[in-house]
C-alpha atoms as a PDB file:
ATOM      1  CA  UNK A   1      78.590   5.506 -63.643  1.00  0.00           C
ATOM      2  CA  UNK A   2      76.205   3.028 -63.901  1.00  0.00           C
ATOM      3  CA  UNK A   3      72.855   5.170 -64.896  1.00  0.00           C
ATOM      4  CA  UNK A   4      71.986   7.253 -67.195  1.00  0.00           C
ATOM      5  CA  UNK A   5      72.468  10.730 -67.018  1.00  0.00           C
ATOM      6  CA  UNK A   6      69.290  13.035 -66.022  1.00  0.00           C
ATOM      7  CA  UNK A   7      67.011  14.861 -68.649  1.00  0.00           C
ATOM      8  CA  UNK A   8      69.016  13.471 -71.096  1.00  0.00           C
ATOM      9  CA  UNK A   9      65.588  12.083 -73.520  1.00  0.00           C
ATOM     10  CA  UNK A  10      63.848  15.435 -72.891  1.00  0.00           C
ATOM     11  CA  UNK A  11      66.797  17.955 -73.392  1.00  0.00           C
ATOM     12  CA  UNK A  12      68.496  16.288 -76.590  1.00  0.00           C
ATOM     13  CA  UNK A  13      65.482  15.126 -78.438  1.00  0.00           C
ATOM     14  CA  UNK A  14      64.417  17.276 -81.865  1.00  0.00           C
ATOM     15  CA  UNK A  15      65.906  20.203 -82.189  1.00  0.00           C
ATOM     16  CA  UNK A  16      66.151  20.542 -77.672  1.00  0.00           C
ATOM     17  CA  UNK A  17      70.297  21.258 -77.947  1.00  0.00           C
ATOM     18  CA  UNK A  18      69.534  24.324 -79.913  1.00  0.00           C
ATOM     19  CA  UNK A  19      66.746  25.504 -77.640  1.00  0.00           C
ATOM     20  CA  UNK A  20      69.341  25.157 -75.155  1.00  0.00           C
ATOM     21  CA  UNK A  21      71.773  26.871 -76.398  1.00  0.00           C
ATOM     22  CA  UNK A  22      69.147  29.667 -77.676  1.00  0.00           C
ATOM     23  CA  UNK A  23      68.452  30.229 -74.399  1.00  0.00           C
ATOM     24  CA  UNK A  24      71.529  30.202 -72.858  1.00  0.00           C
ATOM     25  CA  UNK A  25      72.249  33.095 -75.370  1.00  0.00           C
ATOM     26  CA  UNK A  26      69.518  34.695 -74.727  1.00  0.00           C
ATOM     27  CA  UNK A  27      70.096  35.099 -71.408  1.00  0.00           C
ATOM     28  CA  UNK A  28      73.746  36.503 -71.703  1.00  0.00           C
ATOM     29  CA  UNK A  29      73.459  37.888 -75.107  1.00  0.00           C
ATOM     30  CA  UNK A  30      77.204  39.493 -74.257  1.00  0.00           C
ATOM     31  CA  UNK A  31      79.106  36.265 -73.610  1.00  0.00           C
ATOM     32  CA  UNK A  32      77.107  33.588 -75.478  1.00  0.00           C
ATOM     33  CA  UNK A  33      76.852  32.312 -79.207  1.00  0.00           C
ATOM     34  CA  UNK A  34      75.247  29.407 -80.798  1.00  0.00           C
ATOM     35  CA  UNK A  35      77.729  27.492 -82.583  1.00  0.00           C
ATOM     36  CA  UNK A  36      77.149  24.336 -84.809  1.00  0.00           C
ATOM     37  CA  UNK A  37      80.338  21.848 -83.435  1.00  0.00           C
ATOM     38  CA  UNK A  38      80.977  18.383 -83.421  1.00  0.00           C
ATOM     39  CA  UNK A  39      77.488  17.452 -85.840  1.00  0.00           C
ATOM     40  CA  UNK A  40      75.327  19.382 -83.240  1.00  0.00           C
ATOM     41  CA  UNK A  41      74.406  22.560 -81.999  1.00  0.00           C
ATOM     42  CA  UNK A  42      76.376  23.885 -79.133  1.00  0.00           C
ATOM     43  CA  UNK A  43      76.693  27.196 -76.980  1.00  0.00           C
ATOM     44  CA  UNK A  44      80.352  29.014 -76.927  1.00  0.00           C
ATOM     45  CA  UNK A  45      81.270  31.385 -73.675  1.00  0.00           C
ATOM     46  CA  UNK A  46      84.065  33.701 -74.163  1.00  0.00           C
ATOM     47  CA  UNK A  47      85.199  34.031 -70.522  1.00  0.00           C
ATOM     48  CA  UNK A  48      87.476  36.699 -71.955  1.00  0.00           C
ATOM     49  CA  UNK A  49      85.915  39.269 -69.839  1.00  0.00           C
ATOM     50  CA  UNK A  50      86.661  37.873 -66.592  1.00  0.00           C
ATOM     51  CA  UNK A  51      90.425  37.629 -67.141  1.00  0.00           C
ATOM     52  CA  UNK A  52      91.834  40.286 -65.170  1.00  0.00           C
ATOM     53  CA  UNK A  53      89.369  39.456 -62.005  1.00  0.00           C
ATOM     54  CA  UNK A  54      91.117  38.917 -59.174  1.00  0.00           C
ATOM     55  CA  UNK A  55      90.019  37.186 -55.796  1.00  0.00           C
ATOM     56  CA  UNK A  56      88.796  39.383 -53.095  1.00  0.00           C
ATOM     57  CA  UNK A  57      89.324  37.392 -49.318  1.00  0.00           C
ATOM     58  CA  UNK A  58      87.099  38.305 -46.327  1.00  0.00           C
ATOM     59  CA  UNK A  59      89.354  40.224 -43.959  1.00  0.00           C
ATOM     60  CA  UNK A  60      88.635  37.908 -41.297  1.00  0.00           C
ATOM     61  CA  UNK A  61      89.092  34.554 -43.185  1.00  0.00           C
ATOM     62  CA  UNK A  62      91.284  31.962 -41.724  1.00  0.00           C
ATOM     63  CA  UNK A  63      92.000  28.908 -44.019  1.00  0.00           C
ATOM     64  CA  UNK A  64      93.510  25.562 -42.115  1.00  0.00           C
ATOM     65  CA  UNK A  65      96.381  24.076 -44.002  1.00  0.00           C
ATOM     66  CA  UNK A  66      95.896  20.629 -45.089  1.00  0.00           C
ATOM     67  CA  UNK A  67      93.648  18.804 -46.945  1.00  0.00           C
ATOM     68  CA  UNK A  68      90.010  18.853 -46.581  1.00  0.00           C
ATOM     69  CA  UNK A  69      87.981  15.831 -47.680  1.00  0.00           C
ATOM     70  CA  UNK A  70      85.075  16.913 -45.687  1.00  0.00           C
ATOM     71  CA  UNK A  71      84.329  13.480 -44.224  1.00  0.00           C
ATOM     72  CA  UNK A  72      84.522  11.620 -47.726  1.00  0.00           C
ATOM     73  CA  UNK A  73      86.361   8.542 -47.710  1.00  0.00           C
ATOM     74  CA  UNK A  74      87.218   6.002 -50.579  1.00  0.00           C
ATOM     75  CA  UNK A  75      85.713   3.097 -50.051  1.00  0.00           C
ATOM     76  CA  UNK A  76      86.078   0.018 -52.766  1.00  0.00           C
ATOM     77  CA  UNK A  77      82.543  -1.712 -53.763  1.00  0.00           C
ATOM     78  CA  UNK A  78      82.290  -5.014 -55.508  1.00  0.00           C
ATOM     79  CA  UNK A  79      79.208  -6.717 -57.214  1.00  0.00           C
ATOM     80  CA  UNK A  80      77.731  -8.188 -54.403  1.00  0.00           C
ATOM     81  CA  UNK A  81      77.620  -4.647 -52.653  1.00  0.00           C
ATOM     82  CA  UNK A  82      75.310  -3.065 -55.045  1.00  0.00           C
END
């Protein structure tokens, strides 16, 4: 959390949120709209249409119970680690 995030002076610049959302829009004309929000242009998704779609499992998929961390741990930094 200590850097800043990516594309961040390209993307936001001028009028670069409302190309954004433009093309987001654009590209899924059927869930998209451009919506000025919170003093800025922002896109709006209705994920209405995917309500009623329901998860499909492989026939032959096994799931372990449990919790999976895949080999993450938590590990506590200081100061004079970084």
């Amino acid at each position: 959390m200590r850097l800043k995030g990516g594309n961040t002076d390209e993307l936001y610049k001028g009028d670069g949120r409302l190309k954004m959302a433009e093309s987001l829009r654009d590209q899924h004309p059927d869930l998209c709209t451009v919506t000025w929000k919170f003093n800025r242009w922002q896109h709006h998704v209705n994920y209405d249409v995917f309500k009623k779609n329901k998860l499909i499992r492989k026939p032959n998929l096994k799931i372990k119970k449990g919790v999976n961390n895949y080999g993450m741990i938590l590990k506590e930094i200081n100061e004079n680690t970084i």
